[in-house]
Every structure is written in C-alpha cells, then in structure tokens.
N, C-alpha and C. Protein backbone atom coordinates (compact mmCIF):
# COMPACT_ATOMS: atom_id res chain seq x y z
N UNK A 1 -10.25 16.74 34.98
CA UNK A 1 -9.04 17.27 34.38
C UNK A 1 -8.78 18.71 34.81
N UNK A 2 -9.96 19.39 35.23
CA UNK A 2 -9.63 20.58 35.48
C UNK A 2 -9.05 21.08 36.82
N UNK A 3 -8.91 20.07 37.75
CA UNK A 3 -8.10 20.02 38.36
C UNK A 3 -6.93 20.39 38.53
N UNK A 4 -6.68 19.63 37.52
CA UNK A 4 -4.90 19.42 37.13
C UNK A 4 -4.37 20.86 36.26
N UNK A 5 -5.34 21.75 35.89
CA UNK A 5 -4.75 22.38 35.28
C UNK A 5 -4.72 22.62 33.68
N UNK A 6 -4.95 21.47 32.94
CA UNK A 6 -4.55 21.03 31.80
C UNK A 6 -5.71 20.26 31.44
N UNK A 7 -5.78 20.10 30.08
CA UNK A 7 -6.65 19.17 29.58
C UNK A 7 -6.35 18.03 28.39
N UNK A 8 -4.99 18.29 28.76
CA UNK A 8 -4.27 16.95 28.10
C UNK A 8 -4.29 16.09 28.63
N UNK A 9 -4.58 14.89 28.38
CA UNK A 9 -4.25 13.60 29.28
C UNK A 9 -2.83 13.23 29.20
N UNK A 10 -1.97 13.17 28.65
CA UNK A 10 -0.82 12.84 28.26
C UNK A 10 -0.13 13.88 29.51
N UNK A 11 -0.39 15.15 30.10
CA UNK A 11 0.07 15.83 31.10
C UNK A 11 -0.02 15.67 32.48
N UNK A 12 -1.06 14.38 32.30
CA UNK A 12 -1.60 14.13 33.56
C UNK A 12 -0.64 12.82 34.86
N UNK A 13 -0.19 12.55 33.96
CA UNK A 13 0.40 11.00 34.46
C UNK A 13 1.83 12.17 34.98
N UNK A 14 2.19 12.75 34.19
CA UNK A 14 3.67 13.51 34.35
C UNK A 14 3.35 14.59 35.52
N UNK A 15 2.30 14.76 35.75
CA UNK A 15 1.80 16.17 36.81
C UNK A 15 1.33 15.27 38.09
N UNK A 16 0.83 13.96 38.25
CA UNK A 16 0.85 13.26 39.41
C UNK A 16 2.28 12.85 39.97
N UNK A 17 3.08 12.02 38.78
CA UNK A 17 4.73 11.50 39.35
C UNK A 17 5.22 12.96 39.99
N UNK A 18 5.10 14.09 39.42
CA UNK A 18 5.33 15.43 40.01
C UNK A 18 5.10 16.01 40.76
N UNK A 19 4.03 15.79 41.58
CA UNK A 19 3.71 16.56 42.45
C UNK A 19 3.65 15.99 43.91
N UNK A 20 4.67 16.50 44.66
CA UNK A 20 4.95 15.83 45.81
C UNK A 20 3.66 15.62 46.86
N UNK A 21 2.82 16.33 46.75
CA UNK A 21 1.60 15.97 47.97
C UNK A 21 0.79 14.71 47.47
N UNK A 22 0.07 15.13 46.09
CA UNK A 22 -0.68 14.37 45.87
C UNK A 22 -0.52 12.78 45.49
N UNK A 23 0.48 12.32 44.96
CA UNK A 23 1.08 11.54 44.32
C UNK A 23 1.97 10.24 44.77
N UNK A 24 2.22 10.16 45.93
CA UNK A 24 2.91 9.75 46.54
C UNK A 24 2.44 8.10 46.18
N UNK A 25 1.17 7.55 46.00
CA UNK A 25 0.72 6.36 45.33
C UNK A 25 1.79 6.09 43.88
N UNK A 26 1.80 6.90 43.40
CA UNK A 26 1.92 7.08 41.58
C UNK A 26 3.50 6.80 42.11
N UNK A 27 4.35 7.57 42.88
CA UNK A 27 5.84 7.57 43.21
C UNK A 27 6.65 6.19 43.69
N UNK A 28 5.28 5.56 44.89
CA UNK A 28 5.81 4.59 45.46
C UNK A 28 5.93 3.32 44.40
N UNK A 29 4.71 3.81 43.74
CA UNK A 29 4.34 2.51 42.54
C UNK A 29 5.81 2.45 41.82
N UNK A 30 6.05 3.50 41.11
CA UNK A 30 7.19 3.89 40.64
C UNK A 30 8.65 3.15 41.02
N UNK A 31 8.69 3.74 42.26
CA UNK A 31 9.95 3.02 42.80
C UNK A 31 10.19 1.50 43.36
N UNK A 32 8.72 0.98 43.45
CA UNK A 32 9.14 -0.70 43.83
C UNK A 32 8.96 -1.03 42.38
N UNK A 33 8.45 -0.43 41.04
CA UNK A 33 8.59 -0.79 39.97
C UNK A 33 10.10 -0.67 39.43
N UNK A 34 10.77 0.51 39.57
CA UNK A 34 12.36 0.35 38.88
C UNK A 34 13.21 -0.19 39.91
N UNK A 35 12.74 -0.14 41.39
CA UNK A 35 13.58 -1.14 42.75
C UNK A 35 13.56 -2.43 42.45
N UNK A 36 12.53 -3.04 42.32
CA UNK A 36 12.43 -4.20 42.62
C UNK A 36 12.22 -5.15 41.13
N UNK A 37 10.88 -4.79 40.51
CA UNK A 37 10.46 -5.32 39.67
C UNK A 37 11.30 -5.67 38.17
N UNK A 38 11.95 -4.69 37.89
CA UNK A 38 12.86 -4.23 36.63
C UNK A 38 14.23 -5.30 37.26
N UNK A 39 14.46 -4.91 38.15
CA UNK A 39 15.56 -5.72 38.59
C UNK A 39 15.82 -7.40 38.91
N UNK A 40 14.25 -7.88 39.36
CA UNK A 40 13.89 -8.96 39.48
C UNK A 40 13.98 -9.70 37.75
N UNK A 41 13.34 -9.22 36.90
CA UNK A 41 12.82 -9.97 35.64
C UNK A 41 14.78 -9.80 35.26
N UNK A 42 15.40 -8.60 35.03
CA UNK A 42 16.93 -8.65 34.78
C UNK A 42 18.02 -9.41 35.43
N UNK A 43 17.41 -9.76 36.78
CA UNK A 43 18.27 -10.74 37.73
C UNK A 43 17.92 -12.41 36.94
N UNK A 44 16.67 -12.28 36.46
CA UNK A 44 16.27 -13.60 35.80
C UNK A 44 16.71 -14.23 34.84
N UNK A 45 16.72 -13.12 33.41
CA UNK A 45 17.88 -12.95 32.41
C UNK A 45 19.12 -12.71 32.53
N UNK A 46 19.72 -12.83 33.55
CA UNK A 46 20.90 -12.73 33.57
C UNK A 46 21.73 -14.29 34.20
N UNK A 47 20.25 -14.54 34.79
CA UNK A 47 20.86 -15.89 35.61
C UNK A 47 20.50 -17.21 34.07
N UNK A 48 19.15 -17.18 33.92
CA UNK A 48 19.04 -18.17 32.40
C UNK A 48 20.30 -18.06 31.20
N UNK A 49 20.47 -16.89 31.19
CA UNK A 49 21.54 -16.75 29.71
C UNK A 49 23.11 -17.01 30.33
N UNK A 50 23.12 -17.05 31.88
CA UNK A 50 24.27 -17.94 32.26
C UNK A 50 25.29 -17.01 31.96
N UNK A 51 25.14 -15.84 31.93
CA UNK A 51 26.47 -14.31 31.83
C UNK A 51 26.55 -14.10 32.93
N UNK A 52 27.52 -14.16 33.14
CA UNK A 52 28.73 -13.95 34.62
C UNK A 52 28.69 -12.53 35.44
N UNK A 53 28.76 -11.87 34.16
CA UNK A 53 29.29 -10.50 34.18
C UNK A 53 27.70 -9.92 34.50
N UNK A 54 26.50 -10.39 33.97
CA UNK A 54 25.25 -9.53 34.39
C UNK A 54 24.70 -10.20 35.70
N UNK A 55 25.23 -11.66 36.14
CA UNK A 55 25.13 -12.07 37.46
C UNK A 55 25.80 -11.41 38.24
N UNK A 56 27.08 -11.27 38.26
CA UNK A 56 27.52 -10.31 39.37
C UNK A 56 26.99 -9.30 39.43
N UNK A 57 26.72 -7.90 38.49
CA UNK A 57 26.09 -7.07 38.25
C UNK A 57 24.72 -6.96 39.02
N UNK A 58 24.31 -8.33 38.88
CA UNK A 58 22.85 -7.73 39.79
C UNK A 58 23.08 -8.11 40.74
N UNK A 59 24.46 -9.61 41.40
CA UNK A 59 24.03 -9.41 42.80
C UNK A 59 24.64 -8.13 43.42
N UNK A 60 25.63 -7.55 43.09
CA UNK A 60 25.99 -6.44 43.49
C UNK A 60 25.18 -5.46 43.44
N UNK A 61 23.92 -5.18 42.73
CA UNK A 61 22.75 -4.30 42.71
C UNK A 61 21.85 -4.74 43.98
N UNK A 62 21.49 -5.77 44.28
CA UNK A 62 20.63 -6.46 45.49
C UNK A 62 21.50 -6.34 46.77
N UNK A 63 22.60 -6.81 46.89
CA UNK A 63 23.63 -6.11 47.97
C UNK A 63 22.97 -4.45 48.07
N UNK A 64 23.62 -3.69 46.93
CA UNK A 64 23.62 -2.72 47.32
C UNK A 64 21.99 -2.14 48.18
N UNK A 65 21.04 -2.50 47.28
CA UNK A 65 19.49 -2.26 47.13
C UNK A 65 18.94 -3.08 48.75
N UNK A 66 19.53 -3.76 49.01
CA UNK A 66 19.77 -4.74 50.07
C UNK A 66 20.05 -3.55 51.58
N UNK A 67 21.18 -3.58 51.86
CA UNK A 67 21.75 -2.71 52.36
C UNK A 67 20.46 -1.42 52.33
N UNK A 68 20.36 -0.51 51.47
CA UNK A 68 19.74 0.69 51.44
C UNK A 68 17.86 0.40 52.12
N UNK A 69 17.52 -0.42 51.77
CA UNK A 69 16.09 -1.07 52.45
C UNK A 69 16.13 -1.46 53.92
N UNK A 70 17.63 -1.81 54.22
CA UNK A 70 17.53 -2.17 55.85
C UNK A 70 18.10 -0.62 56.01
N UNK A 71 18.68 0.24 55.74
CA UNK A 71 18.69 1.39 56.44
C UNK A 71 17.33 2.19 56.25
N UNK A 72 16.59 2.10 55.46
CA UNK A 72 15.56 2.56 55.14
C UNK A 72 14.45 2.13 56.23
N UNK A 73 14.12 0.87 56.19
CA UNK A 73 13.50 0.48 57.34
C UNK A 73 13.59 0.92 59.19
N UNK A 74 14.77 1.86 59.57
CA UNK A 74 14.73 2.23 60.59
C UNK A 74 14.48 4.12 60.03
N UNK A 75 14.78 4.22 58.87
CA UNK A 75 14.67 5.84 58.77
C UNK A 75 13.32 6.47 57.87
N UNK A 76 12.62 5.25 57.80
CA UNK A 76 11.64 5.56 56.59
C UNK A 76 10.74 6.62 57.39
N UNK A 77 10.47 6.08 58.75
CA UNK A 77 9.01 7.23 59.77
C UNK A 77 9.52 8.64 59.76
N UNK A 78 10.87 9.22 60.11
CA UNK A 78 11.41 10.28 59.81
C UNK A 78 11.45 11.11 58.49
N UNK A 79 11.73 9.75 57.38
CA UNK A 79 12.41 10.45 56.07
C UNK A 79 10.67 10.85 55.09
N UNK A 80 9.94 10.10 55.78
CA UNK A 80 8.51 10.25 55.20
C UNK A 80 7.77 11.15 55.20
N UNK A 81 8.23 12.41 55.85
CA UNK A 81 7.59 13.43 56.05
C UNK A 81 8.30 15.19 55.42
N UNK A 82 9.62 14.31 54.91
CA UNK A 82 10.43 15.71 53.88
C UNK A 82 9.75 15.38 52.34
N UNK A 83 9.60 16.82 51.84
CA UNK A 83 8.85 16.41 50.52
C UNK A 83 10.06 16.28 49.80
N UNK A 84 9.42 15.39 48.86
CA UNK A 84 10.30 14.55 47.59
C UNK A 84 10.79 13.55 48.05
N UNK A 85 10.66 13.42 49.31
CA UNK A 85 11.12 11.93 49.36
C UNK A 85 11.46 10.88 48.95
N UNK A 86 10.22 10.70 48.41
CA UNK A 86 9.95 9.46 47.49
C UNK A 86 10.41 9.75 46.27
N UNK A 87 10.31 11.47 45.78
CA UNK A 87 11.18 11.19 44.26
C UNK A 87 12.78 11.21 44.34
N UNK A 88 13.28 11.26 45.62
CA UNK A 88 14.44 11.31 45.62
C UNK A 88 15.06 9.86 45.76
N UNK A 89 14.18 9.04 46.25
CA UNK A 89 14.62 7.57 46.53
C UNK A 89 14.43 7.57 45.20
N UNK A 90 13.52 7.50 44.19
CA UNK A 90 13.44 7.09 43.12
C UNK A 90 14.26 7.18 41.79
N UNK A 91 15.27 8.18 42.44
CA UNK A 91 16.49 9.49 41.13
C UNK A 91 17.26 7.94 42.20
N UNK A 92 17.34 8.14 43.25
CA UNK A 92 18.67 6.93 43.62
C UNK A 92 18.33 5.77 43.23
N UNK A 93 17.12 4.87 43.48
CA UNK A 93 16.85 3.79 42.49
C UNK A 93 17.16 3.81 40.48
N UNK A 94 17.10 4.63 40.67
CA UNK A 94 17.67 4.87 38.79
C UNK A 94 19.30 4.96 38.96
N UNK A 95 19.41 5.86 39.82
CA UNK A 95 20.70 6.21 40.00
C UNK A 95 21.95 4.98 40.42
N UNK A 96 21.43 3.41 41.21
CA UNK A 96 21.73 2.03 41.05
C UNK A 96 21.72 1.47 39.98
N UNK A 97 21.25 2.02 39.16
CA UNK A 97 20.80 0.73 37.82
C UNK A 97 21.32 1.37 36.75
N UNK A 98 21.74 2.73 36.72
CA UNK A 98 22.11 2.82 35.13
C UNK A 98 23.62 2.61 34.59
N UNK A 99 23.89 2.25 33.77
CA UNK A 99 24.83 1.21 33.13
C UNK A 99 26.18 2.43 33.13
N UNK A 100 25.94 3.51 32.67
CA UNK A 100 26.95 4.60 32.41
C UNK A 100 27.15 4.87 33.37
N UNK A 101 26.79 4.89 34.55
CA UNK A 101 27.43 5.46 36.28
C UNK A 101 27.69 4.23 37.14
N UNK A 102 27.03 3.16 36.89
CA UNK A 102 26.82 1.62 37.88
C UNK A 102 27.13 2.37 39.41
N UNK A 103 26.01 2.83 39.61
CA UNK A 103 25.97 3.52 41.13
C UNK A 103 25.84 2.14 42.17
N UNK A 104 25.09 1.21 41.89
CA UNK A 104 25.51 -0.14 42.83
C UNK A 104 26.73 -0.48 43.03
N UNK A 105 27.50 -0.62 41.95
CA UNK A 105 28.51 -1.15 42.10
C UNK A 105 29.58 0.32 42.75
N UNK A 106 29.53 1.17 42.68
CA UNK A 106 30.22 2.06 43.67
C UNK A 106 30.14 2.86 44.75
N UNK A 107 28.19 2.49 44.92
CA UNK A 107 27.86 1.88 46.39
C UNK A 107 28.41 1.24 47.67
N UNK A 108 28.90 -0.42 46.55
CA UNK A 108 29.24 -1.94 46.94
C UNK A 108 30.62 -1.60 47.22
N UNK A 109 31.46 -1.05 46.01
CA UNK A 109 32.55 -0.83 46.25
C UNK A 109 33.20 -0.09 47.18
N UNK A 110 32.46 1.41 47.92
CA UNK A 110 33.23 2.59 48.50
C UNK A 110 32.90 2.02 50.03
N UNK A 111 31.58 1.74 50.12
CA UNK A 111 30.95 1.75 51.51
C UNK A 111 30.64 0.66 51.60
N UNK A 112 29.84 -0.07 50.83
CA UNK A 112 29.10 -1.41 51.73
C UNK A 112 30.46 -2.78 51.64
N UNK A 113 31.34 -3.03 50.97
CA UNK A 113 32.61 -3.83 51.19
C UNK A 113 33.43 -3.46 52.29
N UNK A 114 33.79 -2.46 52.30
CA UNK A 114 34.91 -2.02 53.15
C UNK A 114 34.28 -2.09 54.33
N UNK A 115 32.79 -2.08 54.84
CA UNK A 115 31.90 -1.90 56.12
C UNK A 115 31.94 -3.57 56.50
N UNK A 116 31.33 -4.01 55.43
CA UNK A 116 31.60 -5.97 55.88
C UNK A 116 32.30 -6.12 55.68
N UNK A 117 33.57 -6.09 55.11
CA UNK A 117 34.73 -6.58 55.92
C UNK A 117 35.67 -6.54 56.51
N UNK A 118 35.31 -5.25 57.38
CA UNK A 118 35.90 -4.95 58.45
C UNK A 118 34.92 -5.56 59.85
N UNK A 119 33.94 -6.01 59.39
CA UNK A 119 32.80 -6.36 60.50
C UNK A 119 32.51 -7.51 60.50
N UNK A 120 33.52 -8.49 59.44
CA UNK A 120 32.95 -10.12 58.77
C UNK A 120 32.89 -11.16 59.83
N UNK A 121 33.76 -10.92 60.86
CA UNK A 121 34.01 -11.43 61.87
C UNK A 121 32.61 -11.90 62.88
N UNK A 122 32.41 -10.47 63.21
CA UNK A 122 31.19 -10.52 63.80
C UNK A 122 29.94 -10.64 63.61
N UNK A 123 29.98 -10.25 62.22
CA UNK A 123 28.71 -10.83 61.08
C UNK A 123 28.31 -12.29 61.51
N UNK A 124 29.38 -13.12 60.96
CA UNK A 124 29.53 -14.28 61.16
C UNK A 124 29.10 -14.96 62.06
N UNK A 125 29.63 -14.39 63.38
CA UNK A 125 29.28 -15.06 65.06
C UNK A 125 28.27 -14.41 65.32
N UNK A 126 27.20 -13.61 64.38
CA UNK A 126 25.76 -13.46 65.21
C UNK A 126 25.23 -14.44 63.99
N UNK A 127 25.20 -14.53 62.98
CA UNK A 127 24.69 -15.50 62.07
C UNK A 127 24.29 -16.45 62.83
N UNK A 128 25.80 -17.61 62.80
CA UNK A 128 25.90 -19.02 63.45
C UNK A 128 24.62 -18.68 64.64
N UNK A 129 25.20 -17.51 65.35
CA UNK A 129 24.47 -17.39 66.65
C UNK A 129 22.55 -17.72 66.37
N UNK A 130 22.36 -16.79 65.84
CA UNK A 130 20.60 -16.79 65.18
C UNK A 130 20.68 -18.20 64.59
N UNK A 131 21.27 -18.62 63.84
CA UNK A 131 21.48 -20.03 62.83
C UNK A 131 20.66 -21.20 63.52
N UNK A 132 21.86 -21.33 64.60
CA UNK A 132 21.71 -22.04 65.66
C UNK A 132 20.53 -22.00 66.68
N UNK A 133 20.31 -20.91 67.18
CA UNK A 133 19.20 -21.09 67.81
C UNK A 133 17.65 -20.93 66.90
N UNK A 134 17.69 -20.52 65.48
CA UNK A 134 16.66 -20.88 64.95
C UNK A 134 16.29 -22.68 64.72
N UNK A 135 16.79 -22.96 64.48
CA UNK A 135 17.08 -24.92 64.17
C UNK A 135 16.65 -25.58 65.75
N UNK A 136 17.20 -24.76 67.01
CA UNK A 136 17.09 -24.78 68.37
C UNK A 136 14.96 -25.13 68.16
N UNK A 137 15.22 -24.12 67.94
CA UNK A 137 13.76 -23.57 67.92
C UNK A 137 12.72 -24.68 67.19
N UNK A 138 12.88 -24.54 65.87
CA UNK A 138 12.28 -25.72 64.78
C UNK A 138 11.99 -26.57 65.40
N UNK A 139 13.42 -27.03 66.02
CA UNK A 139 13.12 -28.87 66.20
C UNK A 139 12.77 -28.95 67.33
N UNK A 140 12.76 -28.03 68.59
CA UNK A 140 11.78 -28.22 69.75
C UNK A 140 10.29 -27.44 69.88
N UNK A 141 9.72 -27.06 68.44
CA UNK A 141 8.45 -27.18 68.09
C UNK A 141 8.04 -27.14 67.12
N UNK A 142 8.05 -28.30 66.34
CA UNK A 142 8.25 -28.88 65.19
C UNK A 142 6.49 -29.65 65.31
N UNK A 143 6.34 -30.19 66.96
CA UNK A 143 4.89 -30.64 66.63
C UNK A 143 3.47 -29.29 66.45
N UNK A 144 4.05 -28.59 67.42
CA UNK A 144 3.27 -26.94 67.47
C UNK A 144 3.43 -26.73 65.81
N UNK A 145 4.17 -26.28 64.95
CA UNK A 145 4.33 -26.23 64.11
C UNK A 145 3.62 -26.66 62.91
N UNK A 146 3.68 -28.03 63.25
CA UNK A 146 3.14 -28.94 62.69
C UNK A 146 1.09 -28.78 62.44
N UNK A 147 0.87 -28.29 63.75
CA UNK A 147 -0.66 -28.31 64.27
C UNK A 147 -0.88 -26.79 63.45
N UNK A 148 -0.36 -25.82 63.63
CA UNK A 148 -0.39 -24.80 62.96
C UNK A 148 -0.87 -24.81 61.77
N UNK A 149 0.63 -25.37 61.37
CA UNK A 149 0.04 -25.17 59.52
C UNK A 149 -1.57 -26.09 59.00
N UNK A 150 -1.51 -27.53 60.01
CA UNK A 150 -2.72 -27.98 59.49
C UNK A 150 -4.37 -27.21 60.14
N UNK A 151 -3.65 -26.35 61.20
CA UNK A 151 -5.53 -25.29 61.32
C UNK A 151 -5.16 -24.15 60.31
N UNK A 152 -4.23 -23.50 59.82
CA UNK A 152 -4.01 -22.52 58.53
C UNK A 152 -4.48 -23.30 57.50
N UNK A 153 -4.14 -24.42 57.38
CA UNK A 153 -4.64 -25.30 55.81
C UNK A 153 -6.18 -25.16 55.76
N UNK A 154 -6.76 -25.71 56.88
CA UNK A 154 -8.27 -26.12 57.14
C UNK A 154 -8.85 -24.41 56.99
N UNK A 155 -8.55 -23.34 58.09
CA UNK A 155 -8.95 -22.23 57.64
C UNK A 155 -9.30 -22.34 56.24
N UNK A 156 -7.86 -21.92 55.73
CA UNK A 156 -8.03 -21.78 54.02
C UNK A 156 -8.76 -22.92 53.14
N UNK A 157 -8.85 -23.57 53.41
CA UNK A 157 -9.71 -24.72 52.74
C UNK A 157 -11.42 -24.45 52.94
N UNK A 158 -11.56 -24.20 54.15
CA UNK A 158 -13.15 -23.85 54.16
C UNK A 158 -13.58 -22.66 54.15
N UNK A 159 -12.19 -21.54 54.08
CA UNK A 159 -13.10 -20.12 53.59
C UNK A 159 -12.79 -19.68 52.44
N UNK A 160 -12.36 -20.99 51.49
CA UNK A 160 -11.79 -19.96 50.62
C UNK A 160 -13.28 -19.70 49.65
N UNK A 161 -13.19 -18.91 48.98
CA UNK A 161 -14.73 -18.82 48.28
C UNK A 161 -14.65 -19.19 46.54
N UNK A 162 -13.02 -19.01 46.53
CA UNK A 162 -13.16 -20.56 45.22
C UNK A 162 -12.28 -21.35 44.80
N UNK A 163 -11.90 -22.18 43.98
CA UNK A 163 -10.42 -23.04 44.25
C UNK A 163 -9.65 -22.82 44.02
N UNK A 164 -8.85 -21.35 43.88
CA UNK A 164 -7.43 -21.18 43.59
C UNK A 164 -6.92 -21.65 44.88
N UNK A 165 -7.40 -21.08 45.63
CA UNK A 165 -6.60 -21.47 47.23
C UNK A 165 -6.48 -23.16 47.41
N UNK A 166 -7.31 -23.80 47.15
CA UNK A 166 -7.38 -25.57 47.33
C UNK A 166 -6.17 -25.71 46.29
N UNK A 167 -6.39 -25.04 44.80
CA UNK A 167 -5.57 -25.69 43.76
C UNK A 167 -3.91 -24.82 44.51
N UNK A 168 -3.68 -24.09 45.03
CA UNK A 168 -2.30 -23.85 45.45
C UNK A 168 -1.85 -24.75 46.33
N UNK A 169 -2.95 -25.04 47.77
CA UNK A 169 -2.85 -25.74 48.39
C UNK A 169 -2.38 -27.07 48.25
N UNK A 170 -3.22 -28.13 47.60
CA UNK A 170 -3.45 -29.27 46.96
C UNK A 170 -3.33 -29.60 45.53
N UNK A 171 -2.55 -29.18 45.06
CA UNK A 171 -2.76 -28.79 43.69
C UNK A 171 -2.92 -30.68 42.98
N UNK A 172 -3.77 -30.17 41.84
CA UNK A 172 -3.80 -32.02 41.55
C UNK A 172 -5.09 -32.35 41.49
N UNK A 173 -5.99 -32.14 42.59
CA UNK A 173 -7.52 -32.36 43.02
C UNK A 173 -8.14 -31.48 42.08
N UNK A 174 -8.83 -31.64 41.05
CA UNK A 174 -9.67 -31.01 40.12
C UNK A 174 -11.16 -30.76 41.09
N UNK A 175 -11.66 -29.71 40.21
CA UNK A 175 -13.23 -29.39 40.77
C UNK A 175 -14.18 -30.61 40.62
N UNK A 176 -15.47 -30.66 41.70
CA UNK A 176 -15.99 -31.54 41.55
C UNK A 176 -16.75 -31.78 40.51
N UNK A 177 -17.46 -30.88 39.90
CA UNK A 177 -17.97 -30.68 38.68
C UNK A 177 -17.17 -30.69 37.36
N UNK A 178 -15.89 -30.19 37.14
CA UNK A 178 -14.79 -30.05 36.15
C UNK A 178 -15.01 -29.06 35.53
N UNK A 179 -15.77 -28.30 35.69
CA UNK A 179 -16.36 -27.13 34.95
C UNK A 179 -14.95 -25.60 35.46
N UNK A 180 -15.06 -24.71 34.11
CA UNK A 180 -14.23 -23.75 34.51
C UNK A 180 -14.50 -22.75 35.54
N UNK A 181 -13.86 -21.87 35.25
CA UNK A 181 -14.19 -20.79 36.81
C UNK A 181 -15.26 -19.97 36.60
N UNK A 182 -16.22 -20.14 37.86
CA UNK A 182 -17.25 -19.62 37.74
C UNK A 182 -17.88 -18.54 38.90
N UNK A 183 -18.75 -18.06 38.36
CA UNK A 183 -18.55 -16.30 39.63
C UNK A 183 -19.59 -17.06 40.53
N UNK A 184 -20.04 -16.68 41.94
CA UNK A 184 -20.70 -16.96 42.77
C UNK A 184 -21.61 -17.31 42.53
N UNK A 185 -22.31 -18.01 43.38
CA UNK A 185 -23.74 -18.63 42.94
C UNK A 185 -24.46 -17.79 43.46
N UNK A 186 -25.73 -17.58 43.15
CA UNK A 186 -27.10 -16.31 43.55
C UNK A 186 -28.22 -17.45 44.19
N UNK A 187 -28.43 -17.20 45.63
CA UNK A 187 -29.75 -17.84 45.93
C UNK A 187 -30.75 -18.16 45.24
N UNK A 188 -31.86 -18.83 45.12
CA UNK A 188 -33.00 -18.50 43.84
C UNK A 188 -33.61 -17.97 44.72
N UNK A 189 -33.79 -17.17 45.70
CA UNK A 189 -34.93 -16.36 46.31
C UNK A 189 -34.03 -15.25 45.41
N UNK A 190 -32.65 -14.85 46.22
CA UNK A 190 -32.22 -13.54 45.94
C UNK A 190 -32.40 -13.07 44.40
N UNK A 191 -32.36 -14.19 42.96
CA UNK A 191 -32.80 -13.99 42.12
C UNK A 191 -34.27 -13.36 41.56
N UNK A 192 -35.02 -14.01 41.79
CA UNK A 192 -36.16 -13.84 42.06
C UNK A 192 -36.51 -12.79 42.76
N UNK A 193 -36.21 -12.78 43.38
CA UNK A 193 -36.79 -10.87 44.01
C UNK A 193 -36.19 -9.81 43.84
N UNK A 194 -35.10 -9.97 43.03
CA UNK A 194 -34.59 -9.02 42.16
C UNK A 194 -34.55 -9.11 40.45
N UNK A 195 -35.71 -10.01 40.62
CA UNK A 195 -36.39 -9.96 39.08
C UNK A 195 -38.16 -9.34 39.12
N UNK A 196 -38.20 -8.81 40.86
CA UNK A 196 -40.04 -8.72 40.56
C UNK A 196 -39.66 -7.15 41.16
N UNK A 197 -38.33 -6.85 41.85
CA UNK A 197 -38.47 -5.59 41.77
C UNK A 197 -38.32 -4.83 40.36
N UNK A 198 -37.69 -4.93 39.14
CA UNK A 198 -37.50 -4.70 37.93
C UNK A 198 -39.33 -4.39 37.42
C-alpha cells in the first residue's frame, strides 16, 4: 500500500483506473467491460422484452461501437503510445451509452449514415464480391476442410486433460466412471515420495 501513497484500500482501485502508466490492465478491463460487456447483456434485454425502441438503440450503439473498433484497429499502434489513451476511449465508451446525450446515436446520425450512404453502392459490390468468392472457396475445399476439423477434433480429444472439451465437443457422452469433476490424478510413486520426504 505504501506504494500507492495511501493506506486506504478503497483509494486504491481509484489511484490504479488513474494513473496512466501503471494501469493500463485496470483501464483496458474497464473499457471492454462498459464497450462490450454492459452492452452485450442490454442488447439481450432489449431483444427478450421485444422493445423496439431499446433494439434500435443498441443496434445503433454496435453500428456506432462497430465502426469506431474498425478505425481503431488501423490506429490503435499509433494511438497506444499518447497517455490517457485508454481513459479517453473509455470517457467515449461512456460517452456512446449514456441515455441523456445518446452519443451513438449522433455518432450514427452525423457521420456514420451519411458516410454509408453515400458509399452503399460500393459497399454492396465488394460484399457480393467477398460473398461470392467466399462460397467459391467453401465449396472447392469443403473436403480439406472437412479433414481439418476432424485432426482439430482428435487434437482436442486426446489432449484435452479433462472433459469439458469432449463434453463441448460431443456433448451427450457422459464420463466413463460417472463420477463428478475431479483434479488430476498423482502417480503412487509421486505420492509416496512426497510422503517420506515430510
């Protein structure tokens, strides 16, 4: 604690999100937590309770959030090295989501609408374009494909070290024993000779 300055704990969580060198774990956590996570479980409730108005709302938040991640992805190696970075993405991730400003939606509205559709055209004819030659692709190696996933299956089947991976895999096939989950097994040598060093 003496680190930090303080010997409150309660100061401590607020003096890491704060401090641009050290923290940058605590920040990023932060921002795929109010980016992504907050938005995901609200995109969920909004789609179950079947409201119109909080469906559009979030897809217009994912557009927008959408958009800002693919520009991000060519500017992140540059933008990663000004401090605050990350708390500044994070004031704009708040700054999308709060209800009294709806910064997505005037995001969606000023810049990212008026950009696609003035560009819908061509959007379009590289789509089809990729569309098309992905399906191209599939179905003239569909047997490669095929061989793939079954040496990825087998990998994962014989290294996995316990059956969540079989039960994702295969789900259905119970353990051979039926017994619940249990931690690794110990050689009886390795036991044993770490019962005569004691």
């Amino acid at each position: 604690m003496a680190l930090f300055g303080s010997k409150m704990p309660s100061e401590v969580g607020l003096r890491l999100l704060l401090s641009p060198l050290g923290s940058n774990v605590v920040i990023r956590t932060a921002c795929c937590s109010v980016g992504v996570v907050l938005p995901v479980y609200s995109t969920f409730k909004a789609i179950e309770s079947k409201d119109q108005d909080e469906q559009h709302k979030w897809l217009i938040y994912w557009a927008a959030y959408g958009s800002f991640s693919v520009a991000e992805m060519f500017t992140d190696k540059l933008l990663y090295w000004f401090p605050f970075y990350y708390h500044v993405k994070f004031a704009f991730l708040v700054w999308l989501q709060l209800p009294t400003i709806d910064g997505a939606r005037l995001l969606y509205m000023n810049h990212l609408r008026p950009f696609l559709q003035r560009h819908q055209i061509k959007l379009d004819q590289l789509l089809n374009f990729f569309y098309g030659e992905a399906v191209k692709f599939f179905s003239n190696h569909s047997e490669e494909i095929q061989i793939a996933r079954a040496v990825f299956t087998k990998i994962l089947l014989i290294g996995a070290s316990n059956d969540t991976v079989r039960d994702i895999i295969r789900p259905g096939q119970s353990q051979a024993n039926g017994s619940a989950i249990e931690g690794p097994q110990e050689d009886a040598e390795t036991s044993e000779s770490e019962g005569d060093e004691d």
